[in-house]
Every structure is written in structure tokens, then in C-alpha cells.
PDB file of N, CA and C in Angstrom:
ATOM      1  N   UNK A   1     101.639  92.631  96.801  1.00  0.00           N
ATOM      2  CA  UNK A   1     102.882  93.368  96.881  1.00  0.00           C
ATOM      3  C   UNK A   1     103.211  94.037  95.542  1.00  0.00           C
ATOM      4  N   UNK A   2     103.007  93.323  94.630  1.00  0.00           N
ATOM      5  CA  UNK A   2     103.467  93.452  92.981  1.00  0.00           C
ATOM      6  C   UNK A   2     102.530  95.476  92.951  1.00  0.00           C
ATOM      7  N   UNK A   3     100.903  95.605  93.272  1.00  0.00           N
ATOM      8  CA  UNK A   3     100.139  96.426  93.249  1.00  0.00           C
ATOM      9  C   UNK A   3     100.862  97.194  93.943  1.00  0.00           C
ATOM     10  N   UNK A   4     101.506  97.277  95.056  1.00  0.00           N
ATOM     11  CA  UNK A   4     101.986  98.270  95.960  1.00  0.00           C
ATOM     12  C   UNK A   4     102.838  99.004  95.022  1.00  0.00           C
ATOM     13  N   UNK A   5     103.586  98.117  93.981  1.00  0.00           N
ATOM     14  CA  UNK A   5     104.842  98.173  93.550  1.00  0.00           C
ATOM     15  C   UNK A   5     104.502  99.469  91.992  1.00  0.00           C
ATOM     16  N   UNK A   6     103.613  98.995  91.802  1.00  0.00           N
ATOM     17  CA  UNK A   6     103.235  99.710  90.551  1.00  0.00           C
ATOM     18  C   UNK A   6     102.432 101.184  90.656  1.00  0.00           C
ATOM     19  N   UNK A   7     101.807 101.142  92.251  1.00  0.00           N
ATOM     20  CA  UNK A   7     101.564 102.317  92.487  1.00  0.00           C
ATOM     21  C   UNK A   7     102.084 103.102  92.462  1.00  0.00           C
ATOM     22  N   UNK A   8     103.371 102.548  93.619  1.00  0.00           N
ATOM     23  CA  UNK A   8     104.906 103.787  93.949  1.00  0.00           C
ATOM     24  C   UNK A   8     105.146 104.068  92.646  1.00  0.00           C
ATOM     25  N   UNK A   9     105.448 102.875  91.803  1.00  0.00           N
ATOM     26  CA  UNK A   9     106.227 103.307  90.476  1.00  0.00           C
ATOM     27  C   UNK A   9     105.430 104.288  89.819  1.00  0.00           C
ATOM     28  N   UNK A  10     103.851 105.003  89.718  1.00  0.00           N
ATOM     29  CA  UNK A  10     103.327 105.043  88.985  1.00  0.00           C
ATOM     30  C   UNK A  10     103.182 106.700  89.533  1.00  0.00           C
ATOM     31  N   UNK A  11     103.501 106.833  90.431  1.00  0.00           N
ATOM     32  CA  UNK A  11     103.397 107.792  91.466  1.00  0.00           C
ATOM     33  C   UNK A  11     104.445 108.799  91.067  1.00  0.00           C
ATOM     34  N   UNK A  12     106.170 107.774  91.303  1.00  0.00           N
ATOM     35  CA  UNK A  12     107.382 108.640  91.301  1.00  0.00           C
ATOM     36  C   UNK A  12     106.981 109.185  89.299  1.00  0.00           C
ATOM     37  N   UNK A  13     106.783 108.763  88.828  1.00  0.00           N
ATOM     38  CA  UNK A  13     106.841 109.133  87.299  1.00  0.00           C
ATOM     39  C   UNK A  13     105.981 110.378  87.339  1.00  0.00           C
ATOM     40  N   UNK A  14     104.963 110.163  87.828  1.00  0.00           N
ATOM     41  CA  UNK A  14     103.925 111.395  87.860  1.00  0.00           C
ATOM     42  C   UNK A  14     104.467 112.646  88.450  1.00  0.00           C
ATOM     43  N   UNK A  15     105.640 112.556  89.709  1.00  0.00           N
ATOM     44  CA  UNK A  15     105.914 113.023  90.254  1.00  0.00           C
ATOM     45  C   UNK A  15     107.167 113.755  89.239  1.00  0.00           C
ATOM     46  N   UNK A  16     107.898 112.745  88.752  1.00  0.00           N
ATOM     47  CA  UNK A  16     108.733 113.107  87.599  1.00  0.00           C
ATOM     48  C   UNK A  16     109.026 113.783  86.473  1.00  0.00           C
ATOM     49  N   UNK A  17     107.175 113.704  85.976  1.00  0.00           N
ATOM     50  CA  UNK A  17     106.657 114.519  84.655  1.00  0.00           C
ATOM     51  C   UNK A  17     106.103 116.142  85.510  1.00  0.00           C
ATOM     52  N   UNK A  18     106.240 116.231  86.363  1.00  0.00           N
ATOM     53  CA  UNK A  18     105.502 117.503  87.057  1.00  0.00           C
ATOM     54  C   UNK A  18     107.216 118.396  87.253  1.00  0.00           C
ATOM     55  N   UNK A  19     106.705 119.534  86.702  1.00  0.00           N
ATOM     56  CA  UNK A  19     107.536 120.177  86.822  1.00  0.00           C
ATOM     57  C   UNK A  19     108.587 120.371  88.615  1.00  0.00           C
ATOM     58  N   UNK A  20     109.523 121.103  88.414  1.00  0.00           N
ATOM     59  CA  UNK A  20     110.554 121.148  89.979  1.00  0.00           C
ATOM     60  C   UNK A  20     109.764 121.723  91.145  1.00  0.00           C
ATOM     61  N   UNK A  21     109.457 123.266  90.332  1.00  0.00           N
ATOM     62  CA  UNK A  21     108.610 124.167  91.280  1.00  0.00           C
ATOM     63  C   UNK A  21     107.282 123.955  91.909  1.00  0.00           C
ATOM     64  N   UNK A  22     106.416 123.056  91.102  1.00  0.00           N
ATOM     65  CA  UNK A  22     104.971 122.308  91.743  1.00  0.00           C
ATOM     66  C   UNK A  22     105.483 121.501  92.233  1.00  0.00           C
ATOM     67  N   UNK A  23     106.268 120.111  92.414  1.00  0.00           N
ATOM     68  CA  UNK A  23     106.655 119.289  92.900  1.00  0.00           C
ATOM     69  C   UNK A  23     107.024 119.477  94.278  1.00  0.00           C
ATOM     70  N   UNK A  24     107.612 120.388  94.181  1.00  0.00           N
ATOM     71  CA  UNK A  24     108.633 120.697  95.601  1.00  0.00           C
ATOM     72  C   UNK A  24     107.623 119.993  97.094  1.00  0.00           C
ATOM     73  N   UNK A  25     107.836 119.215  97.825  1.00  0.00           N
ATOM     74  CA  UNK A  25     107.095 118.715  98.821  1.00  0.00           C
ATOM     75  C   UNK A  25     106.401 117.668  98.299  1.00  0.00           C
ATOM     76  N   UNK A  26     105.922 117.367  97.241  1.00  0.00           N
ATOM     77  CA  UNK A  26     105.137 116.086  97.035  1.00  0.00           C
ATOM     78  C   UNK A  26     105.594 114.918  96.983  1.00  0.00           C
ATOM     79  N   UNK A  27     107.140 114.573  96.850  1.00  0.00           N
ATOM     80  CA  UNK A  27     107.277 113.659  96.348  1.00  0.00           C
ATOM     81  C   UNK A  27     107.674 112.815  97.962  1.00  0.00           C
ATOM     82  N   UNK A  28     107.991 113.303  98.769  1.00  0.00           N
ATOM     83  CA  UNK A  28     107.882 113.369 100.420  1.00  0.00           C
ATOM     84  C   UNK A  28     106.282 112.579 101.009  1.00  0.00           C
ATOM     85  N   UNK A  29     105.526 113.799 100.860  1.00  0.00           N
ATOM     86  CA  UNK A  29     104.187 113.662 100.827  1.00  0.00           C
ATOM     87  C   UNK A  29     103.134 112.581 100.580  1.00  0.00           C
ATOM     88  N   UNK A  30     103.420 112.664  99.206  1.00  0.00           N
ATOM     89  CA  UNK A  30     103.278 111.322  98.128  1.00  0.00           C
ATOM     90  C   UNK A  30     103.538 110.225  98.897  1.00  0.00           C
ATOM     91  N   UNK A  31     104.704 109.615  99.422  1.00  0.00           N
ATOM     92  CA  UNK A  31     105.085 108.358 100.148  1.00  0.00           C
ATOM     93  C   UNK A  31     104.641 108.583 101.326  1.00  0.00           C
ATOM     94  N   UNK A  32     104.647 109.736 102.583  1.00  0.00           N
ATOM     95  CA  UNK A  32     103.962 109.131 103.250  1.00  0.00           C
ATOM     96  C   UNK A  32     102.389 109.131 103.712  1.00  0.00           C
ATOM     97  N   UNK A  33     101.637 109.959 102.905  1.00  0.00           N
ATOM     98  CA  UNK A  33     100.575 109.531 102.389  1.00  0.00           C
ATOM     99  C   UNK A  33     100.019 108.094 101.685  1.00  0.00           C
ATOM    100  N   UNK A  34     100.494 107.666 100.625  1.00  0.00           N
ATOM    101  CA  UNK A  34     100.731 106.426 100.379  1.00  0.00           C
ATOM    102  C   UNK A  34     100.555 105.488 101.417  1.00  0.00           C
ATOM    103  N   UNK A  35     101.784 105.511 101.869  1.00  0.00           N
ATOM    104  CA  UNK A  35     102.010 104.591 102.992  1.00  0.00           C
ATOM    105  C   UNK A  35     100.928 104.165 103.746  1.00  0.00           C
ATOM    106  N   UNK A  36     100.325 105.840 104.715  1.00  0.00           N
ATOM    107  CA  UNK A  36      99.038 105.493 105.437  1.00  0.00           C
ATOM    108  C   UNK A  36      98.049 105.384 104.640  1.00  0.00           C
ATOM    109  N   UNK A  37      97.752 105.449 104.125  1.00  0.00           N
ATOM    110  CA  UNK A  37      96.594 105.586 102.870  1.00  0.00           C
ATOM    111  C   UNK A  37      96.740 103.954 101.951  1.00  0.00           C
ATOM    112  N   UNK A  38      97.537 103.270 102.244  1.00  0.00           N
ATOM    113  CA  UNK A  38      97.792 101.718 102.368  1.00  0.00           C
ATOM    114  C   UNK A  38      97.540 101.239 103.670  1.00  0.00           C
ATOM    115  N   UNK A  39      97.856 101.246 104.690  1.00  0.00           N
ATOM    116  CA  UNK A  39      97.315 100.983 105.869  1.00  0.00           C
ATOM    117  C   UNK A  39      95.415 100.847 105.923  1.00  0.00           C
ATOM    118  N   UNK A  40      95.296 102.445 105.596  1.00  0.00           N
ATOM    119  CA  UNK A  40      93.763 102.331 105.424  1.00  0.00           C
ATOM    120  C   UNK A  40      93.034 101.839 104.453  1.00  0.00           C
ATOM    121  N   UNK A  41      93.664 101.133 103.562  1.00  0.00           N
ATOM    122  CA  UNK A  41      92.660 100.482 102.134  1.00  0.00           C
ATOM    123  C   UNK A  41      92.799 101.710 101.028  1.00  0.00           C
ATOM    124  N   UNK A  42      93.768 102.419 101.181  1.00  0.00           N
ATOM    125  CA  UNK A  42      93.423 103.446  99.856  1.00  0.00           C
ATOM    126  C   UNK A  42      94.442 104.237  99.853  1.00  0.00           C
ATOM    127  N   UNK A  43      95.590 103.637  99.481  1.00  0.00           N
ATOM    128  CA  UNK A  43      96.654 104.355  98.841  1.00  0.00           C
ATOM    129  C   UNK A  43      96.649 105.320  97.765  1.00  0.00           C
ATOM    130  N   UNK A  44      96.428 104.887  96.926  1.00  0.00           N
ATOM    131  CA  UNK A  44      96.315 105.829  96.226  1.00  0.00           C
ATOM    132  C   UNK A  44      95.769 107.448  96.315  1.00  0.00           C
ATOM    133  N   UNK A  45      94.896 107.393  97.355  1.00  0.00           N
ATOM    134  CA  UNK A  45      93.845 108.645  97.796  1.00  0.00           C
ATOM    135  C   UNK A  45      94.791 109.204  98.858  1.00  0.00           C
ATOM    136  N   UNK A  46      95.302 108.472  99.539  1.00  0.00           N
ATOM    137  CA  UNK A  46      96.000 108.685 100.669  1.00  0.00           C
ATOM    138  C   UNK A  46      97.782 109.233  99.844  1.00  0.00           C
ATOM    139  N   UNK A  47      98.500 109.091  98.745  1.00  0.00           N
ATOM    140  CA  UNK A  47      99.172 109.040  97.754  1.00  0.00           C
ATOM    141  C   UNK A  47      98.940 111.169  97.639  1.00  0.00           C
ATOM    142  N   UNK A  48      97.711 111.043  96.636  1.00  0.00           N
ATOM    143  CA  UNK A  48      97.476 111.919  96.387  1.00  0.00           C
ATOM    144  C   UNK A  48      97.017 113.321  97.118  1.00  0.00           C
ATOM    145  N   UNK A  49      96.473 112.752  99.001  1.00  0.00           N
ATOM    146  CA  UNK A  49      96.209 113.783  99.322  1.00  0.00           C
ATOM    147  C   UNK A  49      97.800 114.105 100.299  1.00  0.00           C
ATOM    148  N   UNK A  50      98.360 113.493 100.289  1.00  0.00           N
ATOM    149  CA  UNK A  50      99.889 113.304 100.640  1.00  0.00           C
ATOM    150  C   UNK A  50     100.910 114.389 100.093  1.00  0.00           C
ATOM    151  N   UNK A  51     100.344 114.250  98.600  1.00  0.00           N
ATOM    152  CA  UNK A  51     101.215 114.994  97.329  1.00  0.00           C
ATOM    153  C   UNK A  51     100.546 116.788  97.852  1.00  0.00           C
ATOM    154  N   UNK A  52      99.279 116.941  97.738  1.00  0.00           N
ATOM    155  CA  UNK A  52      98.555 117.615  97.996  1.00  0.00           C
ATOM    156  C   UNK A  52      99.109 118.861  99.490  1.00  0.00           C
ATOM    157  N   UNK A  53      99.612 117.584 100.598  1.00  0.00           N
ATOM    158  CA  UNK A  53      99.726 118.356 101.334  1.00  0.00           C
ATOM    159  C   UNK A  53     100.867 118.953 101.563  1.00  0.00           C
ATOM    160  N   UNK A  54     102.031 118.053 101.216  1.00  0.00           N
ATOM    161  CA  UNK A  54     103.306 118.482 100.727  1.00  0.00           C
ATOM    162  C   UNK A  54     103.543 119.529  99.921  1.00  0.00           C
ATOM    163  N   UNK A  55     102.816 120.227  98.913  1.00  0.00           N
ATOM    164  CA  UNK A  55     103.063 121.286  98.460  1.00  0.00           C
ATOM    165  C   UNK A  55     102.462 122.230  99.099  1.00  0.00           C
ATOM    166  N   UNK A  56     101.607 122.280  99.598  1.00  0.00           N
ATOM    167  CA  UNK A  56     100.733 123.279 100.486  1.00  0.00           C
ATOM    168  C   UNK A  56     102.029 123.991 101.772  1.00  0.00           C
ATOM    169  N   UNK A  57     101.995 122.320 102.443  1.00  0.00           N
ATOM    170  CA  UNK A  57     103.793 122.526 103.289  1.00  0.00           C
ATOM    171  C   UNK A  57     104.916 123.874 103.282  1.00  0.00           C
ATOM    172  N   UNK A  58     105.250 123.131 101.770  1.00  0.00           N
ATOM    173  CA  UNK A  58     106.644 123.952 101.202  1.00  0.00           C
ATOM    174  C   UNK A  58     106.305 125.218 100.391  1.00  0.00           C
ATOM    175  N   UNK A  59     104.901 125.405  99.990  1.00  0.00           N
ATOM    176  CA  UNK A  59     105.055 126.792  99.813  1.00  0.00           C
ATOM    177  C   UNK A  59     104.808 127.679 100.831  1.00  0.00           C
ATOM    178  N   UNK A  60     103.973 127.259 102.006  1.00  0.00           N
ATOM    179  CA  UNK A  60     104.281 127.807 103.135  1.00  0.00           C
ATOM    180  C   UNK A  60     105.549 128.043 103.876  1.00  0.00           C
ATOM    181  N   UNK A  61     106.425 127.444 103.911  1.00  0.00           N
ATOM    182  CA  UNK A  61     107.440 127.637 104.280  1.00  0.00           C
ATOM    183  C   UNK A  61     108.329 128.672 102.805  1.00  0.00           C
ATOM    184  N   UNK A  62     108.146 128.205 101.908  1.00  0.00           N
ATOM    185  CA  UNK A  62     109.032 129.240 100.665  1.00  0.00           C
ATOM    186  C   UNK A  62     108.292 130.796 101.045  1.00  0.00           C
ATOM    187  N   UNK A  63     107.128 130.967 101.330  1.00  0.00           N
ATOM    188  CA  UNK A  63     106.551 132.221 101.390  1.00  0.00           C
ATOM    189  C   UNK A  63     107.047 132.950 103.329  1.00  0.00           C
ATOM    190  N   UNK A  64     107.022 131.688 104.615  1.00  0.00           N
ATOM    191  CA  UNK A  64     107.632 131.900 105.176  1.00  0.00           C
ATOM    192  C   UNK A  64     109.444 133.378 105.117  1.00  0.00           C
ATOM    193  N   UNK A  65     109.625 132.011 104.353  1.00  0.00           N
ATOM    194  CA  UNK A  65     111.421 133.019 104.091  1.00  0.00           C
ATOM    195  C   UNK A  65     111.506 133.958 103.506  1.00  0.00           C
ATOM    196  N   UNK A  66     110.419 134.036 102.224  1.00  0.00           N
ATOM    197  CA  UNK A  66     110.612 135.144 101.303  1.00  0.00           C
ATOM    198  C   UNK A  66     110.193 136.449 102.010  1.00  0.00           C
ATOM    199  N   UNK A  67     109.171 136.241 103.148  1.00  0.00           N
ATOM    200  CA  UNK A  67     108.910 137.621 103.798  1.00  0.00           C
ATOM    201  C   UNK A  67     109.682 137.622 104.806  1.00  0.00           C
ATOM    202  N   UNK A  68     110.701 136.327 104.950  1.00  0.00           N
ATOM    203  CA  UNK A  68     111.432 136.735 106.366  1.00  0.00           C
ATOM    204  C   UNK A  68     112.911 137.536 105.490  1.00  0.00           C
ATOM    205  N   UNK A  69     113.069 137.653 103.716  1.00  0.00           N
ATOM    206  CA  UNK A  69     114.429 138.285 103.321  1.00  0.00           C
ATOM    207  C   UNK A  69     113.705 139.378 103.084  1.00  0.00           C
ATOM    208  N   UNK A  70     112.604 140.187 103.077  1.00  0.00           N
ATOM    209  CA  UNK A  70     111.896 141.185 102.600  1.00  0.00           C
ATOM    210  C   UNK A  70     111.922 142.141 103.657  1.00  0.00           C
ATOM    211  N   UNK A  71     111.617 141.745 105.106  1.00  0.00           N
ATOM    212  CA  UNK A  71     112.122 142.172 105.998  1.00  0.00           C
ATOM    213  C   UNK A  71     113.322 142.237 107.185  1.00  0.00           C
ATOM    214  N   UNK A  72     113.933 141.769 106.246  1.00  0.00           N
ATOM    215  CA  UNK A  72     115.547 142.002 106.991  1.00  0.00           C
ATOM    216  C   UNK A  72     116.388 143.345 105.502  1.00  0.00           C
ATOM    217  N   UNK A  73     115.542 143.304 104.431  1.00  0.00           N
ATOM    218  CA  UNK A  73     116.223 144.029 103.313  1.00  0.00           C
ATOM    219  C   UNK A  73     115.917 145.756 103.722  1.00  0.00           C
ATOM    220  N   UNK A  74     114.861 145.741 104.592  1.00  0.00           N
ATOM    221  CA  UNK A  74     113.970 147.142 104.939  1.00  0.00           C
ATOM    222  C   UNK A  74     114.770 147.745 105.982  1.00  0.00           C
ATOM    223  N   UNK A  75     115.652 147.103 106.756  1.00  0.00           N
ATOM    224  CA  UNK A  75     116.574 147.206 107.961  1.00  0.00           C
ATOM    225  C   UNK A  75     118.094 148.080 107.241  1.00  0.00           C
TER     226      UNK A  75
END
């Protein structure tokens, strides 16, 4: 349990030292990646591809909106 404990902790800091704008979605990600990625023997991997996919996520969606105000500005 103590290992679980030092991961998360080791995780949110990383998550902490990373700037707002890269972050955005990982820290979401991060846990529930983690989570399953504990289930399967490998949190940490599961952690990181978590973080990974969470930003992938939210800049899809930030690039989503930005062409959905680009074309409502052309109107």
C-alpha cells in the first residue's frame, strides 16, 4: 500500500513541476491510468500512458473549439 502511496505522490509532483498548458488532461489521465495499470502489475506504465493520453484528449478537444470560434467569427 505504502508503494501505491509514493507512486501517486510521485506522480502528482511531476504533474506539478510540468507546466499548466502541457498538463492540461494528465493529471485525470495519470490516475486513471495508474489505477488500471495497478490492476495489471504496472502502474506506473499504465500512470504514464494515462498522462499521455489525457493530453492527446484535451488538445483535441482545445483544437476542437478553437476551429469551432474560427468558424462562427467568418459568419
Amino acid at each position: 500500500m505504502t508503494r501505491i502511496l509514493i507512486r501517486a505522490a510521485l506522480i502528482l509532483v511531476a504533474v506539478a513541476l510540468a507546466s499548466t498548458a502541457e498538463a492540461k488532461g494528465c493529471l485525470k489521465g495519470a490516475v486513471v491510468g495508474g489505477i488500471a495499470g495497478h490492476m495489471a502489475g504496472h502502474g506506473v506504465m499504465g500512470a504514464a500512458a494515462g498522462c499521455a493520453v489525457g493530453r492527446h484528449q484535451a488538445n483535441k478537444r482545445d483544437n476542437a473549439v478553437q476551429q469551432g470560434d474560427q468558424g462562427s467569427r467568418a459568419h
